[in-house]
Protein backbone atom coordinates (compact mmCIF):
# COMPACT_ATOMS: atom_id res chain seq x y z
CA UNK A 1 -42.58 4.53 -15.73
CA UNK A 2 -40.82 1.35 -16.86
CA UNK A 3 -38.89 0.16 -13.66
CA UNK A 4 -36.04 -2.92 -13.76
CA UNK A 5 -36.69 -6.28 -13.50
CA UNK A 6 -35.03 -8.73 -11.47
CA UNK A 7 -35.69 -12.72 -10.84
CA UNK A 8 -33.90 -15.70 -9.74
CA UNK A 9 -33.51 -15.53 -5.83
CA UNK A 10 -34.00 -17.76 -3.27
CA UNK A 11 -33.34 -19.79 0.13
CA UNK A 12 -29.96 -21.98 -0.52
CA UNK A 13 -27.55 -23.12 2.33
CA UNK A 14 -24.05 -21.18 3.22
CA UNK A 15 -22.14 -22.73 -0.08
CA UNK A 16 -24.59 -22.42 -2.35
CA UNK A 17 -25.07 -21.03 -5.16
CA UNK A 18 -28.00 -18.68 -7.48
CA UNK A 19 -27.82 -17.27 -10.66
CA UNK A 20 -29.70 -13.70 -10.88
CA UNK A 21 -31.21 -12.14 -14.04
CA UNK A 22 -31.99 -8.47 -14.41
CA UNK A 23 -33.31 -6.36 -17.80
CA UNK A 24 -32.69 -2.84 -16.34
CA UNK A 25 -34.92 0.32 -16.72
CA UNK A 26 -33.18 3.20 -18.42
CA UNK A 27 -30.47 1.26 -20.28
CA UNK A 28 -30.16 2.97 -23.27
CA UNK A 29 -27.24 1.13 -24.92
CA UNK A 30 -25.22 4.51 -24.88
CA UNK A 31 -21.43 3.76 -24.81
CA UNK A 32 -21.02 5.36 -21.05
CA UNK A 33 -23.78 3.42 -20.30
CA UNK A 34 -22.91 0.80 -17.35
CA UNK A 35 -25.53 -1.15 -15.27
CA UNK A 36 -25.07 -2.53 -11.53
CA UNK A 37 -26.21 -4.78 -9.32
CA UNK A 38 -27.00 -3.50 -5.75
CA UNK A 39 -27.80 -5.46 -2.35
CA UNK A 40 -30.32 -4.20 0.60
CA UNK A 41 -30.05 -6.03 3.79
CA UNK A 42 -32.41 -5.24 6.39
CA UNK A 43 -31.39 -2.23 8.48
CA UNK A 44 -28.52 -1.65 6.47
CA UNK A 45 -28.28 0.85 3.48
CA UNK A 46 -28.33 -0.35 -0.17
CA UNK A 47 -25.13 -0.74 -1.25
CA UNK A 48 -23.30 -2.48 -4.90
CA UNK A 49 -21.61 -5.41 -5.12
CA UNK A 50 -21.11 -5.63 -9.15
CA UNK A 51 -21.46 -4.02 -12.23
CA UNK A 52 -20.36 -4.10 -16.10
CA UNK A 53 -19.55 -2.06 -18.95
CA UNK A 54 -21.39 -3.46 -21.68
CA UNK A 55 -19.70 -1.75 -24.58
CA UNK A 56 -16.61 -3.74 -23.63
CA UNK A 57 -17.59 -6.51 -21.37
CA UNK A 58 -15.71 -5.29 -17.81
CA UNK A 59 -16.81 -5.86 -14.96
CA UNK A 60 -16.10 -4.83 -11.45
CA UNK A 61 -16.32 -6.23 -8.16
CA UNK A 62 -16.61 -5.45 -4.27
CA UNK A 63 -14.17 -7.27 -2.09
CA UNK A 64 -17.03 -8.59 -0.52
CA UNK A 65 -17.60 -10.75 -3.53
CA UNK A 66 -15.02 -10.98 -5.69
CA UNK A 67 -13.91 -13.94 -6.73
CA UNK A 68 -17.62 -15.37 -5.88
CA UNK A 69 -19.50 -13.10 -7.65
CA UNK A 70 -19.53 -13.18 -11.24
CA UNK A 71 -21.94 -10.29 -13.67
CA UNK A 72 -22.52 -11.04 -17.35
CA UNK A 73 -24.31 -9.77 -20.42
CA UNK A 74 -27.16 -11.97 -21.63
CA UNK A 75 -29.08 -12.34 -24.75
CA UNK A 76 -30.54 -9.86 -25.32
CA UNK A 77 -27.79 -7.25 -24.68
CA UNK A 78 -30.16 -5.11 -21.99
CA UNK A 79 -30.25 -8.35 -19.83
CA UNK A 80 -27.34 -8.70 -17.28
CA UNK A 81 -26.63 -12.01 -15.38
CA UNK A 82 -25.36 -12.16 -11.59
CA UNK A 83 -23.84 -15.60 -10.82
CA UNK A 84 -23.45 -16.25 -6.96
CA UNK A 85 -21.44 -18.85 -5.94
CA UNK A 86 -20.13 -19.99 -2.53
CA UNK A 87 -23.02 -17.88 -0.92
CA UNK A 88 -22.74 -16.66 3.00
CA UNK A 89 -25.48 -15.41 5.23
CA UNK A 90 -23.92 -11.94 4.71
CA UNK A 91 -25.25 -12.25 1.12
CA UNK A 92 -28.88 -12.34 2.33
CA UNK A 93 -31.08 -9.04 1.01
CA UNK A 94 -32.44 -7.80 -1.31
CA UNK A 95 -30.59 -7.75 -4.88
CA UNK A 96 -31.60 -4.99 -7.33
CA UNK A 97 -30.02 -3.84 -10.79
CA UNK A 98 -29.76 -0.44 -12.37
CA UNK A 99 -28.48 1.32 -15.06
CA UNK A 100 -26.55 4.81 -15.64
CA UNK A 101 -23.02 6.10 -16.89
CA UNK A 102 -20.40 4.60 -16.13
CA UNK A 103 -19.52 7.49 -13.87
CA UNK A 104 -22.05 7.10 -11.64
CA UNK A 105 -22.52 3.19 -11.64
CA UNK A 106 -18.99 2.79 -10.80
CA UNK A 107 -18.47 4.69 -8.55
CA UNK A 108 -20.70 3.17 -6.14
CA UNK A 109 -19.31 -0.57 -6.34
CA UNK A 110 -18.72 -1.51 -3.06
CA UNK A 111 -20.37 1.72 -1.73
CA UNK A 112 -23.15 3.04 -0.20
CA UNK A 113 -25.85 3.56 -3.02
CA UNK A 114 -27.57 5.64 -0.56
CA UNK A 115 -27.38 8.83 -2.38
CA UNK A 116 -27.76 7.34 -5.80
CA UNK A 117 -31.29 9.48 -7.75
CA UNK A 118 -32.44 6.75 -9.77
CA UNK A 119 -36.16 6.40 -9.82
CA UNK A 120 -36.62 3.62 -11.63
CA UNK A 121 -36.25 0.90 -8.98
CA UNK A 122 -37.57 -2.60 -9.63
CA UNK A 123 -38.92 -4.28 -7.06
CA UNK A 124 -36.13 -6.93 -6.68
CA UNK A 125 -35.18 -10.31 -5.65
CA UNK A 126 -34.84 -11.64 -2.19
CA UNK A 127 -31.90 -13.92 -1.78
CA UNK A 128 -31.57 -15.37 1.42
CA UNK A 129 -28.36 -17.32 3.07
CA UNK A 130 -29.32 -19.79 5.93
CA UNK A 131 -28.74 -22.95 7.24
């Protein structure tokens, strides 16, 4: 099976900033469509910080990153953009993306994605926070 893609982490100082990509497995451009980004930290359950409806271009945010965070649409559509800014050693994991309704995606924003059935995991991007 075709699982997501995601690139662009790294090592930066506290302040820093990365820009993630992500082309999603099982995006399929359907108007309750939505696609997320999720975090992993070691010992600690996955959880997402972002995601977007692409049929209209909002986005949503878990306090934990708002106003740091930002999630776009790239070109082409089924790639999604996660701009980190102002980055804090609580920001260190593991940073996957994922797509499903809109139901389902949102829901989980600033949630546990513990319980979340999607098989199509990508291998994702370590981002790590340290001085």
């Amino acid at each position: 099976q075709v699982q997501s893609v995601e690139s662009g982490g790294g090592t930066v100082q506290p302040g820093g900033s990365l820009r993630l990509s992500c082309v999603p497995a099982g995006y399929t451009h359907a108007s309750t469509d939505c696609i997320g980004w999720f975090r992993q930290a070691p010992g600690k359950e996955r959880e997402g910080v972002a995601a977007i409806y692409p049929g209209g271009g909002s986005t949503y945010y878990a306090d934990s990153v708002k106003g740091r965070f930002t999630i776009s649409k790239g070109n082409p559509e089924n790639t999604v953009w996660l701009q980190m800014n102002s980055l804090k050693p609580e920001d260190s994991g593991v940073y996957y993306c994922a797509a499903d309704s809109c139901t389902q995606i949102l829901l989980l924003v600033g949630r546990s994605a513990q319980a979340f059935q999607y098989q199509l995991w990508g291998q994702g991007t370590q981002v790590t926070v340290s001085s």
